[in-house]
N, C-alpha and C. Protein backbone atom coordinates (compact mmCIF):
# COMPACT_ATOMS: atom_id res chain seq x y z
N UNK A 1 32.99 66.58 13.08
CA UNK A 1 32.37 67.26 11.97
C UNK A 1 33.43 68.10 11.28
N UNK A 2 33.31 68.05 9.80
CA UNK A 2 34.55 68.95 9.47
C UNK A 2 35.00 68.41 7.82
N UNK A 3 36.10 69.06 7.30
CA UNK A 3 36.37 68.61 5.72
C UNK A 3 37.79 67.09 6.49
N UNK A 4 37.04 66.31 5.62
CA UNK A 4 37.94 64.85 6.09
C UNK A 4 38.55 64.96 4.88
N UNK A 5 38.23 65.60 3.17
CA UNK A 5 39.26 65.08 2.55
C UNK A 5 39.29 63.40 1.96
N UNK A 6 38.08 62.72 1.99
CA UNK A 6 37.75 61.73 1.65
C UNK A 6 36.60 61.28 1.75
N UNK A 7 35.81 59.82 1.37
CA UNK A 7 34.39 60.20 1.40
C UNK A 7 34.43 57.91 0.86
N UNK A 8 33.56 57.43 0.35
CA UNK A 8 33.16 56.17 0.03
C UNK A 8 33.21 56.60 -1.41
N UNK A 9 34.26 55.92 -2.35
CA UNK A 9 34.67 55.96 -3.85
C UNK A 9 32.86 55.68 -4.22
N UNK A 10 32.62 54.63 -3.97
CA UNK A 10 31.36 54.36 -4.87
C UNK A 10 30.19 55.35 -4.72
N UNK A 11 30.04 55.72 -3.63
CA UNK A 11 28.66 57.04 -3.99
C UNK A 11 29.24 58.26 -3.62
N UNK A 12 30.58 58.76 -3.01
CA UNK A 12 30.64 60.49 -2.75
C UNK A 12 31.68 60.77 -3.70
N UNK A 13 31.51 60.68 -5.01
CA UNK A 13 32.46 61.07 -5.70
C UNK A 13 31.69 60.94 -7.15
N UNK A 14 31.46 62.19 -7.94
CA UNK A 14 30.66 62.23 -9.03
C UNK A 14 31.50 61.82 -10.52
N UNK A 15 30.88 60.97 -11.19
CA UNK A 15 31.64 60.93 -12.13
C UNK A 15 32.49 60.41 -12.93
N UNK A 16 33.76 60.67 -13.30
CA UNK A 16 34.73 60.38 -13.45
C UNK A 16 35.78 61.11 -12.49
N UNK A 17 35.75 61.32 -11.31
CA UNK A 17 36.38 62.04 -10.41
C UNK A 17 37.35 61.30 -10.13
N UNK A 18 38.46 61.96 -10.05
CA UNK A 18 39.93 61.04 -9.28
C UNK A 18 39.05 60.45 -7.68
N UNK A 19 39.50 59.73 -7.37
CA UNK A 19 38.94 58.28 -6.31
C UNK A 19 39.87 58.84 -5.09
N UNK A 20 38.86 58.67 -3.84
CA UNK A 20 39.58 59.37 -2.73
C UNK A 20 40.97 57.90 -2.93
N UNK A 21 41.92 58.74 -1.78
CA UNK A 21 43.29 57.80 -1.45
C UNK A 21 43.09 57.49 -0.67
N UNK A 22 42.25 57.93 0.72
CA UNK A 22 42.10 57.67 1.90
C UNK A 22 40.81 56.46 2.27
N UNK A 23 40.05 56.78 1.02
CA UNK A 23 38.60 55.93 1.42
C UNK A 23 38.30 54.80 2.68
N UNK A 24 39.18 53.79 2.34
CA UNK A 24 39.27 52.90 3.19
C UNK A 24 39.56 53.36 4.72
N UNK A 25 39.91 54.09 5.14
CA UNK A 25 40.26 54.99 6.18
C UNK A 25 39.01 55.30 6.65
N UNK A 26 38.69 55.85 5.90
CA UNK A 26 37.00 56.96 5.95
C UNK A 26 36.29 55.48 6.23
N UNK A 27 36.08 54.29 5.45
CA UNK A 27 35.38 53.36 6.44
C UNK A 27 35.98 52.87 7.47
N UNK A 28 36.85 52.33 7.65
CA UNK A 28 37.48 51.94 9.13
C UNK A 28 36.64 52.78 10.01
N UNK A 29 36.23 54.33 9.97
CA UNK A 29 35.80 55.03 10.77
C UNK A 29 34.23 54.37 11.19
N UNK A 30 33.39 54.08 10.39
CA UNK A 30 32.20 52.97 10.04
C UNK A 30 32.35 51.50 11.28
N UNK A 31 33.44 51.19 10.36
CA UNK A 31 33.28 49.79 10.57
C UNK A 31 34.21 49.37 11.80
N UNK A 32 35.23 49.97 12.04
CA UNK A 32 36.55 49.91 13.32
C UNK A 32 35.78 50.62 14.12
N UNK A 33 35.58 51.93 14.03
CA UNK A 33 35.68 52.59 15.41
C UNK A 33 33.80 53.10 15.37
N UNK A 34 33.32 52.10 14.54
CA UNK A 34 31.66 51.99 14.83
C UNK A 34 30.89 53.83 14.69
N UNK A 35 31.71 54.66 14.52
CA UNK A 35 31.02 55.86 14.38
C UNK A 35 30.04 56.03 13.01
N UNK A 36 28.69 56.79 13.36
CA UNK A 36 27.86 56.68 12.36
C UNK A 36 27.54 58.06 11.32
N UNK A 37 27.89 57.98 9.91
CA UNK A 37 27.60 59.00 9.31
C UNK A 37 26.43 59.76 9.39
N UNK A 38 26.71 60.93 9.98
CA UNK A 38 25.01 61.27 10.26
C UNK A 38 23.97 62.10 9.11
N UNK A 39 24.90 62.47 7.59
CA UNK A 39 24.38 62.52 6.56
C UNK A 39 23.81 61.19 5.97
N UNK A 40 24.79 60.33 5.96
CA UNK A 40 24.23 59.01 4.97
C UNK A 40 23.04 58.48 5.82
N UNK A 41 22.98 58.71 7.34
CA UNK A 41 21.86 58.34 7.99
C UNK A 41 20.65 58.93 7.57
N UNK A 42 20.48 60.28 7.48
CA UNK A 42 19.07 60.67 7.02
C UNK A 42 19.05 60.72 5.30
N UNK A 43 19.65 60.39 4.49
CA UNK A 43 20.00 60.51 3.08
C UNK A 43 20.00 59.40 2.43
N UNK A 44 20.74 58.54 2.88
CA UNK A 44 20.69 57.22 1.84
C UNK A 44 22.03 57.27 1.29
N UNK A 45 21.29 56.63 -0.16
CA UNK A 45 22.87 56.50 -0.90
C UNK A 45 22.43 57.77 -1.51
N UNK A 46 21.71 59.19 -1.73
CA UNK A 46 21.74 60.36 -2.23
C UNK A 46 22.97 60.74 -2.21
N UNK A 47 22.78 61.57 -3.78
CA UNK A 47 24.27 62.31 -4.06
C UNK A 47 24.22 63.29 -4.07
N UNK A 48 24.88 63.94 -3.68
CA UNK A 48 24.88 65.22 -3.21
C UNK A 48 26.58 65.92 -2.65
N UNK A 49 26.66 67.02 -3.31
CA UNK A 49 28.40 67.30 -3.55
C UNK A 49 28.29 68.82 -2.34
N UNK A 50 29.58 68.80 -1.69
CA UNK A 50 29.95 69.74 -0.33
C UNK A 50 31.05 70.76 -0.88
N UNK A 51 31.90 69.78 -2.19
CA UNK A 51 33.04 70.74 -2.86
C UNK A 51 32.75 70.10 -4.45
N UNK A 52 33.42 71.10 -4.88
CA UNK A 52 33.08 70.98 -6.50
C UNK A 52 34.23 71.17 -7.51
N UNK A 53 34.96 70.49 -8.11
CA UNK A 53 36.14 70.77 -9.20
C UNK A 53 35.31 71.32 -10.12
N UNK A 54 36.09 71.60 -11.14
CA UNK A 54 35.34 72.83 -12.59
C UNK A 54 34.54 71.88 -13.19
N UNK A 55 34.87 70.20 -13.00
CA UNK A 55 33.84 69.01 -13.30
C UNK A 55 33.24 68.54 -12.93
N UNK A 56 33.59 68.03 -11.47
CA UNK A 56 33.20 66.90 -10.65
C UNK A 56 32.65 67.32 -9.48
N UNK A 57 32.04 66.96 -8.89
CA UNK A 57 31.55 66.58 -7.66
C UNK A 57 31.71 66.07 -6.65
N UNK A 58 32.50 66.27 -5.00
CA UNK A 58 32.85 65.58 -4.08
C UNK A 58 31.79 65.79 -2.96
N UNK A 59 32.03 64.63 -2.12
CA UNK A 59 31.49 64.82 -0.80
C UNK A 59 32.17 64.56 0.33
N UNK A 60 33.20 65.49 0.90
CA UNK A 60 34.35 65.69 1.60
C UNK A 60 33.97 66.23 3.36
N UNK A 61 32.61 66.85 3.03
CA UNK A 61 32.34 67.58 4.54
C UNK A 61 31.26 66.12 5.21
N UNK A 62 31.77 65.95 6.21
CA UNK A 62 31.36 64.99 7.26
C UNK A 62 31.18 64.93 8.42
N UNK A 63 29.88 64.22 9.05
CA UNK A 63 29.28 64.79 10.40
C UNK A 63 29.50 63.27 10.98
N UNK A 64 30.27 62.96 11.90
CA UNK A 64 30.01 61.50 12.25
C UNK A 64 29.74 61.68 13.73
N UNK A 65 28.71 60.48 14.35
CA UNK A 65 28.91 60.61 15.51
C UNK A 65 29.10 58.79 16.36
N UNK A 66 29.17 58.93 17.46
CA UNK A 66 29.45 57.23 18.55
C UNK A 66 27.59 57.38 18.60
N UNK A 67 27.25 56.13 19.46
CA UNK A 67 25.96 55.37 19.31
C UNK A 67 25.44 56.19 20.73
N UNK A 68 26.44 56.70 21.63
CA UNK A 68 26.03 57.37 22.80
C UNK A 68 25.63 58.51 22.29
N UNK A 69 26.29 59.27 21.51
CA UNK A 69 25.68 61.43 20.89
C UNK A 69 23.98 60.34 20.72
N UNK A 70 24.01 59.32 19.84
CA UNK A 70 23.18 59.18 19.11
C UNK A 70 21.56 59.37 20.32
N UNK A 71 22.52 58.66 21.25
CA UNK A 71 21.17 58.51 22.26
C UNK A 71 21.12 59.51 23.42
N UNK A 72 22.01 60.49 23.03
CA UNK A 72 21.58 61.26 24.08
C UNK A 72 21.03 62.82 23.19
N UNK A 73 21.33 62.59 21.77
CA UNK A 73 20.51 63.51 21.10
C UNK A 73 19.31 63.05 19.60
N UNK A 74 18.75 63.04 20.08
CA UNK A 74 17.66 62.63 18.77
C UNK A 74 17.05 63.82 17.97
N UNK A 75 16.32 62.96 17.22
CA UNK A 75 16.06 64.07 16.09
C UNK A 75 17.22 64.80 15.46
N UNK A 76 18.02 64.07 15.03
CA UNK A 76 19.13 64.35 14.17
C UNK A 76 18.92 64.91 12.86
N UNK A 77 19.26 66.17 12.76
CA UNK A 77 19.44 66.43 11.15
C UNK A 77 20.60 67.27 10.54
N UNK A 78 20.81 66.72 9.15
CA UNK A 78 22.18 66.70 8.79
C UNK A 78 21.96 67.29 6.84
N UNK A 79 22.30 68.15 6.92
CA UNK A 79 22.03 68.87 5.56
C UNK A 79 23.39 69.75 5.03
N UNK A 80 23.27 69.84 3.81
CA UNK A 80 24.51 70.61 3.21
C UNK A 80 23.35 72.29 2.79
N UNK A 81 23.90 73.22 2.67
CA UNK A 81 23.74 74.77 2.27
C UNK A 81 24.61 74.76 1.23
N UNK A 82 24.22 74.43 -0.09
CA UNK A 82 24.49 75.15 -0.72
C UNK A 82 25.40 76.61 -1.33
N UNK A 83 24.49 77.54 -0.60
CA UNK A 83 24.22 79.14 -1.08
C UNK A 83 25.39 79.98 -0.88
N UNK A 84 26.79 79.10 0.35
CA UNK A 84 27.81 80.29 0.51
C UNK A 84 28.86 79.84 -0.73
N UNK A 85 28.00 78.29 -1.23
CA UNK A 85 29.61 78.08 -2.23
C UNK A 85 29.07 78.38 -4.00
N UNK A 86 28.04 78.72 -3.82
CA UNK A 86 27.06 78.75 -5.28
C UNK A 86 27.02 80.83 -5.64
N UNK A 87 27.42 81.31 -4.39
CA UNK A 87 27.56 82.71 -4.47
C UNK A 87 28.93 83.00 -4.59
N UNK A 88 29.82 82.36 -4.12
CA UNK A 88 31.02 82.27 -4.37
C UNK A 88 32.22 83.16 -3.38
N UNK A 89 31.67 82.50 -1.87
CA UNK A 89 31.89 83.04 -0.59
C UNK A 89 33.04 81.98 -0.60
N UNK A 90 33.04 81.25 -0.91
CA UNK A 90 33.38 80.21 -0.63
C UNK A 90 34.42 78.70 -1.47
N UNK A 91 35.10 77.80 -1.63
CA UNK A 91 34.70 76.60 -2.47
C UNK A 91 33.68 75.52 -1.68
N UNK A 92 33.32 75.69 -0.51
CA UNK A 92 32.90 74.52 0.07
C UNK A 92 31.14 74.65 0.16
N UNK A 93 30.14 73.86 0.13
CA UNK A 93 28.76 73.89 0.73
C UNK A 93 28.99 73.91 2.28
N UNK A 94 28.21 74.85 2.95
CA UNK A 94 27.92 74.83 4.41
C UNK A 94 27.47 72.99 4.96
N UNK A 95 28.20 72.59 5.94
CA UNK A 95 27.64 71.24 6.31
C UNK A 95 26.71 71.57 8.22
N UNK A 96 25.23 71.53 7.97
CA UNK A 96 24.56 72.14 9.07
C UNK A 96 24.04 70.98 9.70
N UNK A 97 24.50 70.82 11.19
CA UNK A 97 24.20 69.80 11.83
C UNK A 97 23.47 70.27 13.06
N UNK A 98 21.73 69.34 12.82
CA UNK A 98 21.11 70.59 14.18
C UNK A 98 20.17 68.88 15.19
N UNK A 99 20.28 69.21 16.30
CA UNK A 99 19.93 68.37 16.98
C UNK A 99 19.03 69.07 18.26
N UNK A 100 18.33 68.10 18.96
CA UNK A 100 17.36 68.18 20.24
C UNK A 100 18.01 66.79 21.40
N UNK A 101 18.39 67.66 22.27
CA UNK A 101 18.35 66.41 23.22
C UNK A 101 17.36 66.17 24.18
N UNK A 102 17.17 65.27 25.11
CA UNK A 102 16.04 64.88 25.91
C UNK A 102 16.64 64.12 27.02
């Protein structure tokens, strides 16, 4: 969990935003090493921005987890806060990751 600094060009990037460099990286993480976004899991393709240029819109903060977290914690939820980067605590949205295990 944490700022990766990259995100999927086609939906985490608003705009006309310069295009991550890394993207392909950021899937390898997907598709190589099978870890699962645990925002895009409860979200979809929703857009929704974590950092913000004076234009654009990114989605840089990322919660990933392996298929084991998955099953040994359910009820996964995965949300951005807003309020510390909109007050101006901050540049980033809070990324809040809250779970139940069993």
């Amino acid at each position: 969990m944490g700022d990766l600094n990259t995100g999927k060009n086609s939906i985490d990037v608003e705009g006309k935003g310069v295009p991550f460099v890394c993207a392909d990286l950021f899937e390898a993480l997907s598709t190589e090493a099978r870890l699962i976004d645990l925002w895009r899991l409860e979200h979809g393709d929703k857009k929704e921005w974590s950092w913000r240029s004076r234009v654009n819109g990114f989605r840089v903060d990322h919660a990933l987890a392996n298929k084991q977290f998955m099953k040994r914690f359910i009820r996964i939820r995965c949300a951005y806060d807003h309020t510390p980067r909109e007050n101006g605590l901050t540049d980033r949205s809070a990324l809040i990751l809250s779970f139940n295990g069993e």
